[in-house]
C-alpha atoms as a PDB file:
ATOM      1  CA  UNK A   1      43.387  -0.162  35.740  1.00  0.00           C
ATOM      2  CA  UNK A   2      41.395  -2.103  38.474  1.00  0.00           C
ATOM      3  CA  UNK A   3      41.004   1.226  40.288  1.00  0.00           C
ATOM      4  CA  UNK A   4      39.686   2.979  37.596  1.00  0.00           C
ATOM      5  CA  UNK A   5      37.586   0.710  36.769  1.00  0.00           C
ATOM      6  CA  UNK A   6      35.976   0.350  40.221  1.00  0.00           C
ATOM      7  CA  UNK A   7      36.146   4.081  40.783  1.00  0.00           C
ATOM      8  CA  UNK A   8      34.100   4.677  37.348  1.00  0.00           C
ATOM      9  CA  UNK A   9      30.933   4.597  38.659  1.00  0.00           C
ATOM     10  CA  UNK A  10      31.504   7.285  41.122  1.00  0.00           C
ATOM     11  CA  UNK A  11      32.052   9.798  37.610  1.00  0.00           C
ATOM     12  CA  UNK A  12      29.316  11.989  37.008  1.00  0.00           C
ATOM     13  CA  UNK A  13      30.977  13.451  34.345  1.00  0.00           C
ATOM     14  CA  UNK A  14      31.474  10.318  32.139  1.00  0.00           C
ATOM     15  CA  UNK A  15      27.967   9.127  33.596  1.00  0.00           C
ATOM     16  CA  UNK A  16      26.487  12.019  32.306  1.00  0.00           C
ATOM     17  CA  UNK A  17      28.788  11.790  28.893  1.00  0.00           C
ATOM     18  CA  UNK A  18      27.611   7.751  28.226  1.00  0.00           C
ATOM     19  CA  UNK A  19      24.085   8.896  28.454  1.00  0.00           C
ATOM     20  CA  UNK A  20      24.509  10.807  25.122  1.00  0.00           C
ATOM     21  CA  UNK A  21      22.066  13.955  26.329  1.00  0.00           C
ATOM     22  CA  UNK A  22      22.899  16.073  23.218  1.00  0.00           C
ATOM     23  CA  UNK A  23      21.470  13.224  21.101  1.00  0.00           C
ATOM     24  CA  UNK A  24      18.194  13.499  22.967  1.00  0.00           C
ATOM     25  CA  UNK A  25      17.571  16.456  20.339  1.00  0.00           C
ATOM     26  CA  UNK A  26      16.872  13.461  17.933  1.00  0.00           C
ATOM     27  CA  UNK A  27      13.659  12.696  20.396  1.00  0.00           C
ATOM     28  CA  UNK A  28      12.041  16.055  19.902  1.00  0.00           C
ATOM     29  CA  UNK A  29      10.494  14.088  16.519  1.00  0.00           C
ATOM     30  CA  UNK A  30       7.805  13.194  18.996  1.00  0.00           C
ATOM     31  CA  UNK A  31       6.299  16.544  18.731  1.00  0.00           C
ATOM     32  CA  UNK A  32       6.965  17.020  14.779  1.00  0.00           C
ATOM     33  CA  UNK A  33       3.191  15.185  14.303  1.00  0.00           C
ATOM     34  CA  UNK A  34       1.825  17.290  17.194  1.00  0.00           C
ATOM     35  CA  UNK A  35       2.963  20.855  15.853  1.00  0.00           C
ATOM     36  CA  UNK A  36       1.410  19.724  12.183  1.00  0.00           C
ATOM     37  CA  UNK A  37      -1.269  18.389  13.533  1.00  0.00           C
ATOM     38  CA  UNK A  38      -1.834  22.559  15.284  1.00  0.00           C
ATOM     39  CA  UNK A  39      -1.909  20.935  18.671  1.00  0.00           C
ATOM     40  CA  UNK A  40       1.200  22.472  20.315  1.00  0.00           C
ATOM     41  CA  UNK A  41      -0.797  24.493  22.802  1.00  0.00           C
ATOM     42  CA  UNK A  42      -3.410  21.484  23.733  1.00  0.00           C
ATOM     43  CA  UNK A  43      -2.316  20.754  27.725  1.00  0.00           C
ATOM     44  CA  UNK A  44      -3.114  17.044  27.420  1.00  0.00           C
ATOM     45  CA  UNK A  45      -1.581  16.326  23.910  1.00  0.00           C
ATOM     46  CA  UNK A  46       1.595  17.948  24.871  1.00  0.00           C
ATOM     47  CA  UNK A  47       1.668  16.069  28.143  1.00  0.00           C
ATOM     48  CA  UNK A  48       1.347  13.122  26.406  1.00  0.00           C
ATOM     49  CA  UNK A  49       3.825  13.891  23.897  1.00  0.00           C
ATOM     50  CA  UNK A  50       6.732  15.193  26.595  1.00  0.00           C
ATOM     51  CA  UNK A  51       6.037  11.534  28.424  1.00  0.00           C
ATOM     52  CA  UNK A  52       6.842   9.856  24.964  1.00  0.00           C
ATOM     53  CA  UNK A  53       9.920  12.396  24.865  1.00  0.00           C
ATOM     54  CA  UNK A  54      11.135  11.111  28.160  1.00  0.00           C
ATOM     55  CA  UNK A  55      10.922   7.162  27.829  1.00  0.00           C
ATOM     56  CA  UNK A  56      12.632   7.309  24.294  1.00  0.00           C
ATOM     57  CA  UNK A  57      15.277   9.340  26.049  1.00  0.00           C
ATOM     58  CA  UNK A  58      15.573   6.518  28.703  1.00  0.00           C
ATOM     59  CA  UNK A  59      15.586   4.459  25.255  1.00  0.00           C
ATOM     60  CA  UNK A  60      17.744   5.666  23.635  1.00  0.00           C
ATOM     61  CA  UNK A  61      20.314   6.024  26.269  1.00  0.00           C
ATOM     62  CA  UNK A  62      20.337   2.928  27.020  1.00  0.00           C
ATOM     63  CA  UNK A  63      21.032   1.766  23.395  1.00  0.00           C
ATOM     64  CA  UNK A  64      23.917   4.096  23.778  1.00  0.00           C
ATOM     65  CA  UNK A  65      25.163   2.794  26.502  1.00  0.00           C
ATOM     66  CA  UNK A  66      24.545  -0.859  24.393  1.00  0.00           C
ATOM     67  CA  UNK A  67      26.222   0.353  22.003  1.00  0.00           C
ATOM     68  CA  UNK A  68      29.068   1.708  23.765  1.00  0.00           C
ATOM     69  CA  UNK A  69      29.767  -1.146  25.393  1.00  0.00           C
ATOM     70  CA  UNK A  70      29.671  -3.778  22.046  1.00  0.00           C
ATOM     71  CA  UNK A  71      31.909  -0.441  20.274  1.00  0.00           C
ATOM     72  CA  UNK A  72      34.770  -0.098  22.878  1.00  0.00           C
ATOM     73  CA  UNK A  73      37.521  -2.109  20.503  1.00  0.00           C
ATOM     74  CA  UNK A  74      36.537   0.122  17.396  1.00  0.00           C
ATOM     75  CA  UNK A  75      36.108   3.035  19.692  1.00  0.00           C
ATOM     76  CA  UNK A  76      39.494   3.069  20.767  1.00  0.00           C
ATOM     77  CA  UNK A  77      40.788   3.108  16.997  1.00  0.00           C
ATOM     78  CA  UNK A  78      38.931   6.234  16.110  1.00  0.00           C
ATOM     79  CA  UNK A  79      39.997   9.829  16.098  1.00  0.00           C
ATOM     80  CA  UNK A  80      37.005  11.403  18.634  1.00  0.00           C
ATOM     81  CA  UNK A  81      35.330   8.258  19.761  1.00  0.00           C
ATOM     82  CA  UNK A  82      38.104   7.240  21.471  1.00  0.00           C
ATOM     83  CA  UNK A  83      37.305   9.441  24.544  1.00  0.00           C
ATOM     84  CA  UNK A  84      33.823   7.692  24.885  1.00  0.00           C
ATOM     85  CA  UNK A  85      33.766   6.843  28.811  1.00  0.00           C
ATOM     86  CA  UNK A  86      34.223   2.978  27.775  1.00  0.00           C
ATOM     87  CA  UNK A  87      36.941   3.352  25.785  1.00  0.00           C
ATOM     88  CA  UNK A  88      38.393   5.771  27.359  1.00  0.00           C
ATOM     89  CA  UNK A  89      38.365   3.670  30.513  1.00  0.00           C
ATOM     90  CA  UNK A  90      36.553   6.636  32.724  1.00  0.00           C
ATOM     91  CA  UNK A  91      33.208   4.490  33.069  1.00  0.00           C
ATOM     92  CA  UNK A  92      33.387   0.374  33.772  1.00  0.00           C
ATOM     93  CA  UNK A  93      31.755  -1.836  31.338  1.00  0.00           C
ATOM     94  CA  UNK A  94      30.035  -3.993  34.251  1.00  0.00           C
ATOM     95  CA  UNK A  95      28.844  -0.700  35.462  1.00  0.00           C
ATOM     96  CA  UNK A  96      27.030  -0.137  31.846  1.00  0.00           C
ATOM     97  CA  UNK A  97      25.624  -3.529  32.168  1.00  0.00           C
ATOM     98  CA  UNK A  98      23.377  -2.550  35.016  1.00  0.00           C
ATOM     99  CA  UNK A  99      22.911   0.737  33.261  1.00  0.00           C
ATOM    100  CA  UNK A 100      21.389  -0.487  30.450  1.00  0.00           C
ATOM    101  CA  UNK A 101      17.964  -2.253  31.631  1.00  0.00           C
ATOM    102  CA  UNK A 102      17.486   0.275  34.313  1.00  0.00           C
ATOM    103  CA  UNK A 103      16.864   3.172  31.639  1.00  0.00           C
ATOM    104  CA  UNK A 104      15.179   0.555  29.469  1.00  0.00           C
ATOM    105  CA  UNK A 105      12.983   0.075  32.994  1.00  0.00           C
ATOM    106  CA  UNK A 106      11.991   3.437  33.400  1.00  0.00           C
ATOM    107  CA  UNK A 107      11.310   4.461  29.669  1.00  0.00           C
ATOM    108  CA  UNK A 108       8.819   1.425  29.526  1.00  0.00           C
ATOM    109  CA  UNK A 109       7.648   2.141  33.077  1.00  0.00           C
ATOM    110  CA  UNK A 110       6.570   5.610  32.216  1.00  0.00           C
ATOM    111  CA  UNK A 111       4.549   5.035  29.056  1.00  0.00           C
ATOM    112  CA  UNK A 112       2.862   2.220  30.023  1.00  0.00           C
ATOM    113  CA  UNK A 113       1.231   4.007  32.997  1.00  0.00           C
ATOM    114  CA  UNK A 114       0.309   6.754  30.847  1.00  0.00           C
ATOM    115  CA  UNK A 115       0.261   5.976  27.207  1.00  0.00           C
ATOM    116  CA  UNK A 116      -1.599   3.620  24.647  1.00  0.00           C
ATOM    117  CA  UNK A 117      -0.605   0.235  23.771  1.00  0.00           C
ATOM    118  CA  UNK A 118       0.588   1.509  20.606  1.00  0.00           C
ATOM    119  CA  UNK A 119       3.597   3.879  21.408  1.00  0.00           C
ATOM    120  CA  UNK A 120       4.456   1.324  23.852  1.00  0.00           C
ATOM    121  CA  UNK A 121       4.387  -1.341  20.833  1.00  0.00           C
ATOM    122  CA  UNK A 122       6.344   0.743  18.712  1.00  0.00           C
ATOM    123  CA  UNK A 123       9.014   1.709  22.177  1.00  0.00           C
ATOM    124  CA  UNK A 124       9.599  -2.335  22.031  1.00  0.00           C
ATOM    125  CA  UNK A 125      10.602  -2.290  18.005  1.00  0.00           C
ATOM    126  CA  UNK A 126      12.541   0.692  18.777  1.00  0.00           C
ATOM    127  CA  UNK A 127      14.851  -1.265  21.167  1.00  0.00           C
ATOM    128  CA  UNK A 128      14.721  -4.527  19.243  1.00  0.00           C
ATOM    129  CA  UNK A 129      16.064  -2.389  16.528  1.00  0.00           C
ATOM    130  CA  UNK A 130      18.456  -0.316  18.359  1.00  0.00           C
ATOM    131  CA  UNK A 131      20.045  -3.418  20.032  1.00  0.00           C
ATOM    132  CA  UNK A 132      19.931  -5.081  16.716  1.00  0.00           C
ATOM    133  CA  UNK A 133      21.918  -2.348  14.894  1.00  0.00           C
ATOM    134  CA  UNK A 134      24.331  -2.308  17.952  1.00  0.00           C
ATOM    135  CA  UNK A 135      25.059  -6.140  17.619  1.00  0.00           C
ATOM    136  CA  UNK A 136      24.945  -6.610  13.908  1.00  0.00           C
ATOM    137  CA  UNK A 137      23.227  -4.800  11.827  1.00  0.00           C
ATOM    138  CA  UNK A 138      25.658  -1.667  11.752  1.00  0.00           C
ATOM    139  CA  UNK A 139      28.344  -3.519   9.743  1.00  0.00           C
ATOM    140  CA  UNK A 140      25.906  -4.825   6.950  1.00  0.00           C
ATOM    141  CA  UNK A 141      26.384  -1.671   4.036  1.00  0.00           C
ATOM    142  CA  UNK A 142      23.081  -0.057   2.972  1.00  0.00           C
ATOM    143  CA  UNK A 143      21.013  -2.049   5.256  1.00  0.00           C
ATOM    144  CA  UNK A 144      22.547   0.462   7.872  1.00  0.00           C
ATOM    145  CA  UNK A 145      21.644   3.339   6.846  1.00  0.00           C
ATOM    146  CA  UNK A 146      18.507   2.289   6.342  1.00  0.00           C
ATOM    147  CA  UNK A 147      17.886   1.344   9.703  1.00  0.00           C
ATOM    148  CA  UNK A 148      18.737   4.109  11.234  1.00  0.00           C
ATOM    149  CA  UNK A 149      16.205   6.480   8.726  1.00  0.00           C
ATOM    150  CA  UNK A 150      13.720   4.109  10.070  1.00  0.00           C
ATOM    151  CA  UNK A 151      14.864   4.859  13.690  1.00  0.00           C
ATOM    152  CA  UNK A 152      14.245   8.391  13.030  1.00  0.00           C
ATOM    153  CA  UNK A 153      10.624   7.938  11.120  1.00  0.00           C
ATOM    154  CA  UNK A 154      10.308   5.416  14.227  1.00  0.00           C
ATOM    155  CA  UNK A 155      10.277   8.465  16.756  1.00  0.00           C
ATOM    156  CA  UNK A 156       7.708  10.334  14.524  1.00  0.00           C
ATOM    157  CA  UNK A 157       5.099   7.500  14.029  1.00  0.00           C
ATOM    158  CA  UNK A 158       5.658   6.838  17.888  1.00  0.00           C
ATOM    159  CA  UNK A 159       4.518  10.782  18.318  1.00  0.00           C
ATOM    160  CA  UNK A 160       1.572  10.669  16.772  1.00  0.00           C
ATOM    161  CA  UNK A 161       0.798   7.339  18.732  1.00  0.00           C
ATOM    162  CA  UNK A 162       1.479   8.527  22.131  1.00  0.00           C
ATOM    163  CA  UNK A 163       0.242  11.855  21.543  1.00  0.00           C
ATOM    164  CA  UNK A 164      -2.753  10.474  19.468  1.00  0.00           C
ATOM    165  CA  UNK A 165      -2.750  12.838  17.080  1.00  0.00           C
ATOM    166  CA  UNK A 166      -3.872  12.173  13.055  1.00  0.00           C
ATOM    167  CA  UNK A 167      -1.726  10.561  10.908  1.00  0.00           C
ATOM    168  CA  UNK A 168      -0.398  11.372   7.611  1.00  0.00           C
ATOM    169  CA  UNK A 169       1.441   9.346   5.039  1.00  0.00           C
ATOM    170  CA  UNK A 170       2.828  12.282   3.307  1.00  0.00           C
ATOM    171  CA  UNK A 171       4.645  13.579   6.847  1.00  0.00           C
ATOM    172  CA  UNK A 172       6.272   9.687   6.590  1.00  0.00           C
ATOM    173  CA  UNK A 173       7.228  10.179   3.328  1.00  0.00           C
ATOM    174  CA  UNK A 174       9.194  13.396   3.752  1.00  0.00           C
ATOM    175  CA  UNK A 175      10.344  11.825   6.939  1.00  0.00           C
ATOM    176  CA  UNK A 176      11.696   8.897   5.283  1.00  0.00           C
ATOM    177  CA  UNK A 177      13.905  10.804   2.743  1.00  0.00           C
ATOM    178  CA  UNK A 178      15.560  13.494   5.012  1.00  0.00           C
ATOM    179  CA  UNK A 179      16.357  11.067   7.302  1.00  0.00           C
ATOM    180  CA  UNK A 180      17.972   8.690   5.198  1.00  0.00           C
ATOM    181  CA  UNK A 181      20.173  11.914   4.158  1.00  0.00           C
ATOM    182  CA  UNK A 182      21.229  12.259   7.436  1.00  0.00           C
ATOM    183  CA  UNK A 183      22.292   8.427   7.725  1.00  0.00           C
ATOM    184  CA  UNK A 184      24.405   8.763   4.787  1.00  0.00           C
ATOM    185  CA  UNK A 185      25.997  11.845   5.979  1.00  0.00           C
ATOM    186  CA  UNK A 186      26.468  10.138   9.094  1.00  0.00           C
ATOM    187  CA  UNK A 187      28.225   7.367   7.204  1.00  0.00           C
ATOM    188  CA  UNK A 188      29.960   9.411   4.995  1.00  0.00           C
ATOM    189  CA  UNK A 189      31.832  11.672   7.794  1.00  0.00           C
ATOM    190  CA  UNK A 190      32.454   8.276   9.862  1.00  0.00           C
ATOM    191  CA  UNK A 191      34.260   7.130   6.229  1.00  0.00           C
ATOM    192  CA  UNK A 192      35.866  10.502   5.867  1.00  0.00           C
ATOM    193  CA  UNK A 193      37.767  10.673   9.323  1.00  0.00           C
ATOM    194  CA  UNK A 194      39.509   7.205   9.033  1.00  0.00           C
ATOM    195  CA  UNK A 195      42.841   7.045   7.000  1.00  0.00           C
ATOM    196  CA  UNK A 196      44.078   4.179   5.042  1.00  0.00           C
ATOM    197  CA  UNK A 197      43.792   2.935   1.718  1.00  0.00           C
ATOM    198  CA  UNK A 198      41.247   2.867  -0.393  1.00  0.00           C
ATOM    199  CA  UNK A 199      39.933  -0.469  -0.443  1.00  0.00           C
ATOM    200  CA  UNK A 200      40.572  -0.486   3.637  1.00  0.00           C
ATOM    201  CA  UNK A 201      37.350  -1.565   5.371  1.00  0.00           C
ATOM    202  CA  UNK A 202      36.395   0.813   8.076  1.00  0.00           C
ATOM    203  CA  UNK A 203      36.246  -1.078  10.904  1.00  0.00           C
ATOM    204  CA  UNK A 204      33.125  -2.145  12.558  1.00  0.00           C
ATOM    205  CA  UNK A 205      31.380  -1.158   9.630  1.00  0.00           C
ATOM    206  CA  UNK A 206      30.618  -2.279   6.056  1.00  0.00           C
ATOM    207  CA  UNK A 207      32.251   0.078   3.815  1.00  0.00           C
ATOM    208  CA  UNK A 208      35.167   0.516   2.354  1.00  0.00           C
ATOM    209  CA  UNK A 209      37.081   3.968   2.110  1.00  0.00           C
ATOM    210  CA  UNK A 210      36.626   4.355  -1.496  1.00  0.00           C
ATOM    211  CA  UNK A 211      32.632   4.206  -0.847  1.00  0.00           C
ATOM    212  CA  UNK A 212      32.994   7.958   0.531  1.00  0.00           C
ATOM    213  CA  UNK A 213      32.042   9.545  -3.079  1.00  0.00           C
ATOM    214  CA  UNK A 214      29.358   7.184  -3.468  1.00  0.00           C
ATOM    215  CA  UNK A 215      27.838   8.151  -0.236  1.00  0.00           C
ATOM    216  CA  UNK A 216      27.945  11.503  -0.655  1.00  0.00           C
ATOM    217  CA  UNK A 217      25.710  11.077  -3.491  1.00  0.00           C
ATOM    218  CA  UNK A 218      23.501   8.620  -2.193  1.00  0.00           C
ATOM    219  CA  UNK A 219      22.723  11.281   0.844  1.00  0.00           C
ATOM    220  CA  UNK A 220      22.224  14.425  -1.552  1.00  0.00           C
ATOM    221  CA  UNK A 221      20.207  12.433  -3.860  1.00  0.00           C
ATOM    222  CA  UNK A 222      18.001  11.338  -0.896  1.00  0.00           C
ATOM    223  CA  UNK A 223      17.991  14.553   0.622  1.00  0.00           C
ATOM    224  CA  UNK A 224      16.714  16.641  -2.023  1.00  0.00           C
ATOM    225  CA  UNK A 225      13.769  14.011  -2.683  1.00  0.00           C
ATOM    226  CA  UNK A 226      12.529  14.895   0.977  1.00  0.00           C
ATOM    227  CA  UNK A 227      11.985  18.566  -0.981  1.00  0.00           C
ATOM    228  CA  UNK A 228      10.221  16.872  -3.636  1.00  0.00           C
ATOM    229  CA  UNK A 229       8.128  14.902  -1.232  1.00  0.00           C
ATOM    230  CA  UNK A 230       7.290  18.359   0.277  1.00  0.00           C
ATOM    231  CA  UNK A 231       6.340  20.138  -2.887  1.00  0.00           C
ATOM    232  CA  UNK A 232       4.111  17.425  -3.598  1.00  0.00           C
ATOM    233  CA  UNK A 233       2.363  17.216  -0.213  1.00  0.00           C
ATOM    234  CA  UNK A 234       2.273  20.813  -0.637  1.00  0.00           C
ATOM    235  CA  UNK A 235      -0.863  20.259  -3.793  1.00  0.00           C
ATOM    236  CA  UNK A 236      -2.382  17.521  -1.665  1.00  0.00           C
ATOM    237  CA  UNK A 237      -6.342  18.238  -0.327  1.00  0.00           C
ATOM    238  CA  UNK A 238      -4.914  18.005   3.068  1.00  0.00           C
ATOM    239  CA  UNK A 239      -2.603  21.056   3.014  1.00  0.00           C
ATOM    240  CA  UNK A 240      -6.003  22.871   1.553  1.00  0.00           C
ATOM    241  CA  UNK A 241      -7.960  21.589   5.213  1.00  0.00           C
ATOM    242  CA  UNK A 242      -5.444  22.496   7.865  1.00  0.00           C
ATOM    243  CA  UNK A 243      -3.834  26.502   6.290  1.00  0.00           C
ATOM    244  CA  UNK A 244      -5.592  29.084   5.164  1.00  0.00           C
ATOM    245  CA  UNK A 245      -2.749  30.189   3.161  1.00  0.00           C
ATOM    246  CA  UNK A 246      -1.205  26.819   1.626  1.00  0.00           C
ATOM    247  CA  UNK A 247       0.519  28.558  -1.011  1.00  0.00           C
ATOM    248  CA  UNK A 248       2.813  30.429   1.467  1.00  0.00           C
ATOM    249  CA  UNK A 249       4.544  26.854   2.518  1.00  0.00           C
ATOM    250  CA  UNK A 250       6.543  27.292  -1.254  1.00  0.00           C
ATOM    251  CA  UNK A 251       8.817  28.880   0.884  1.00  0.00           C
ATOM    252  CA  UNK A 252       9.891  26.375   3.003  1.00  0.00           C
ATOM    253  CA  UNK A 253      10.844  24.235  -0.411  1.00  0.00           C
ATOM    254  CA  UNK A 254      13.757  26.723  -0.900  1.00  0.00           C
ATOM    255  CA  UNK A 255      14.628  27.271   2.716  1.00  0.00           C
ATOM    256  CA  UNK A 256      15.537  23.170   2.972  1.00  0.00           C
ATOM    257  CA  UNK A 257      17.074  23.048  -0.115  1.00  0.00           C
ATOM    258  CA  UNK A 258      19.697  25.208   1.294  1.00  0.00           C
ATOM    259  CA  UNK A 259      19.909  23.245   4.136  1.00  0.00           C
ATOM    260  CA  UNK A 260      19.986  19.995   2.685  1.00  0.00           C
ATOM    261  CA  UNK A 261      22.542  21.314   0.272  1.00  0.00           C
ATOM    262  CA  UNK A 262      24.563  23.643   3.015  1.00  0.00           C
ATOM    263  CA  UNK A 263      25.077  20.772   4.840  1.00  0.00           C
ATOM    264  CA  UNK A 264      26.716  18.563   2.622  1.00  0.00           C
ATOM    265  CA  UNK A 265      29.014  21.416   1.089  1.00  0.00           C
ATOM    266  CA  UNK A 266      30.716  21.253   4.890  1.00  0.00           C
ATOM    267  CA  UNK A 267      30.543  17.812   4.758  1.00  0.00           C
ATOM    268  CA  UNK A 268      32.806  17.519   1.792  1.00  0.00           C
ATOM    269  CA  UNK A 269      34.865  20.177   3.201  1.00  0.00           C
ATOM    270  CA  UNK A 270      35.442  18.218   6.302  1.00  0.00           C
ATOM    271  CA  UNK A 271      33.528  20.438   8.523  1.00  0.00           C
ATOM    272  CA  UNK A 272      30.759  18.294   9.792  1.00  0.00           C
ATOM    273  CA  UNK A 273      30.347  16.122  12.868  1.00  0.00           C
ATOM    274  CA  UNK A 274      30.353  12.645  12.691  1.00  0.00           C
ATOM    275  CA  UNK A 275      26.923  12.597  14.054  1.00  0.00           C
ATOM    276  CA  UNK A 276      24.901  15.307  11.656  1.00  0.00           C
ATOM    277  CA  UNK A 277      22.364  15.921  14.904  1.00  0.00           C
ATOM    278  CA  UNK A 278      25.465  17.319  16.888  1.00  0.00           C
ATOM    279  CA  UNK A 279      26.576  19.228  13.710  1.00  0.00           C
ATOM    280  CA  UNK A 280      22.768  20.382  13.508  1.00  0.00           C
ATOM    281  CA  UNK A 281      22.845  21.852  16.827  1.00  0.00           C
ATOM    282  CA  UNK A 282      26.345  23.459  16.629  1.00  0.00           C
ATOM    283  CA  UNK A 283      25.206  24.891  13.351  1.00  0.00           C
ATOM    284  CA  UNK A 284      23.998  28.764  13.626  1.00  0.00           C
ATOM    285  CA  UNK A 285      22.450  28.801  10.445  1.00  0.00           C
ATOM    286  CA  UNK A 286      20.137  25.704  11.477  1.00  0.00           C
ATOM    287  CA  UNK A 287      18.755  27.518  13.920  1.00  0.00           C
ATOM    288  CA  UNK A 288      18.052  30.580  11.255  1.00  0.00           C
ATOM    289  CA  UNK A 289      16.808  28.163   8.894  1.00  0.00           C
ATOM    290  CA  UNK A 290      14.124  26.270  11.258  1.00  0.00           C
ATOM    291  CA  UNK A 291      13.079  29.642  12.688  1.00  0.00           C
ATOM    292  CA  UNK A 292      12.280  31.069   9.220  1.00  0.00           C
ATOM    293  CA  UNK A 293      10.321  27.461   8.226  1.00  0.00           C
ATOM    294  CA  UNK A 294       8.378  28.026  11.821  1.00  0.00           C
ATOM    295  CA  UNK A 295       7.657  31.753  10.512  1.00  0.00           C
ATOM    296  CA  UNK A 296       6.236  30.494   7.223  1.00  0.00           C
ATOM    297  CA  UNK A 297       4.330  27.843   8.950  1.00  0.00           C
ATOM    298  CA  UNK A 298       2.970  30.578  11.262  1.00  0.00           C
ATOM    299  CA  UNK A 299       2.128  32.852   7.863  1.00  0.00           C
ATOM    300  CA  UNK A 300       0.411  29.821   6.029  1.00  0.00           C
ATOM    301  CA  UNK A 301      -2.088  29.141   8.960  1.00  0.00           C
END
């Protein structure tokens, strides 16, 4: 064990596997304010908004890696995390350790050389949070989930600070909603793959097993008021300033509906990644769906 653990280091593979790059997909929210805002082909706003990409990727992989590291225990007891480099003994904890601050280092390095106060203000909260939810807060029920929503409307309020780009509370809003879906799903398909009874805790979290129908509701519920939020931001003056053609966004009420709904039919089926970004990338009709909501957006301007 001593030899694996000093020889660890020297694993690109599982260095490259603790760094979590497929969750870096979750970053791209940094641009969500600058596309709405019609700034994706400014040069400057986009170069600010691909160096608040990068240092919430250093960020976030270093909460990872946090996380990772506080997780191995419970790791090793589940189905698919159980091949995480920690747990799975391919990557030393010590080595993590130094890890850690040195992608915190550069991600705080990079914006602020480049970027306001602001995003940098809102980089800190990010990691306070992360490290918070990675010591504690992850195994208080509810208050979980509702972190990480926050994480996610985090990265989009963090976009249109770096990028400095104008603000809306209705983007928030929407923001707010869908992402608290995903959290639930999250939950609920971290619930679904344990077995035991019922009233079981899952460990390292705060729910029991018999809280699986309950989240499933909780995330449909809050998923489908994201559509609401839209329809309603939809009628608002501001929809009237920025398209020409307002009334063509309708369609992208329907288009997320199916999503929203798609995705938790294969979540009850048992069909869904425990993290819904991974199942969002893996997911063909995800990538028909956003290209047909980009396509309206493109008709409406």
């Amino acid at each position: 064990m001593a030899e694996r653990a000093a020889a660890a280091p020297l694993s690109l593979p599982a260095l490259i596997r603790v760094l979590r790059p497929h969750q870096w997909v979750k970053n791209l929210l940094v641009y969500v304010p600058v596309v709405l805002d019609h700034k994706l082909f400014d040069p400057p706003t986009m170069a600010r908004a691909t160096i608040a990409f990068i240092a919430f990727c250093c960020a976030a992989s270093s909460a990872y890696v946090l996380n990772d590291i506080m997780d191995v225990e419970a790791d090793r007891r589940h189905p698919t995390k159980r091949y995480r480099p920690f747990a799975a003994g391919t990557l030393s904890p010590t080595f993590g350790i130094i890890l850690a601050p040195a992608l915190l280092a550069i991600g705080f390095a990079l914006s602020w050389r480049v970027l306001p106060s602001s995003f940098v203000g809102l980089l800190a909260v990010y990691v306070v949070l992360t490290g918070a939810y990675s010591l504690y807060l992850k195994r208080v029920a509810v208050l979980d989930v509702l972190l990480l929503a926050g994480l996610y409307t985090l990265r989009v309020l963090a976009g249109i600070a770096g990028a400095d780009v104008r603000f809306s509370t209705w983007l928030l809003a929407f923001s707010t909603f869908l992402f608290l879906s995903l959290a639930f799903l999250k939950r609920y398909t971290e619930v679904s793959a344990m077995d035991g009874a019922p009233t079981e805790q899952v460990r390292g979290r705060g729910y029991l097993r018999s809280d699986r129908e309950w989240l499933g509701s909780m995330g449909g519920a809050s998923g489908y008021l994201s559509v609401l939020v839209l329809a309603l931001y939809i009628n608002s003056e501001q929809v009237m300033a920025l398209y020409r053609r307002p009334l063509a966004l309708w369609l992208v009420c329907p288009l997320l509906l199916f999503w929203v709904g798609r995705m938790w039919l294969l979540a009850y089926r048992g069909r869904v990644h425990d993290d819904p970004i991974v199942a969002t990338v893996r997911d063909p009709a995800s990538y028909a769906i956003g290209a047909l909501v980009a396509l309206v957006l493109y008709l409406a301007l």
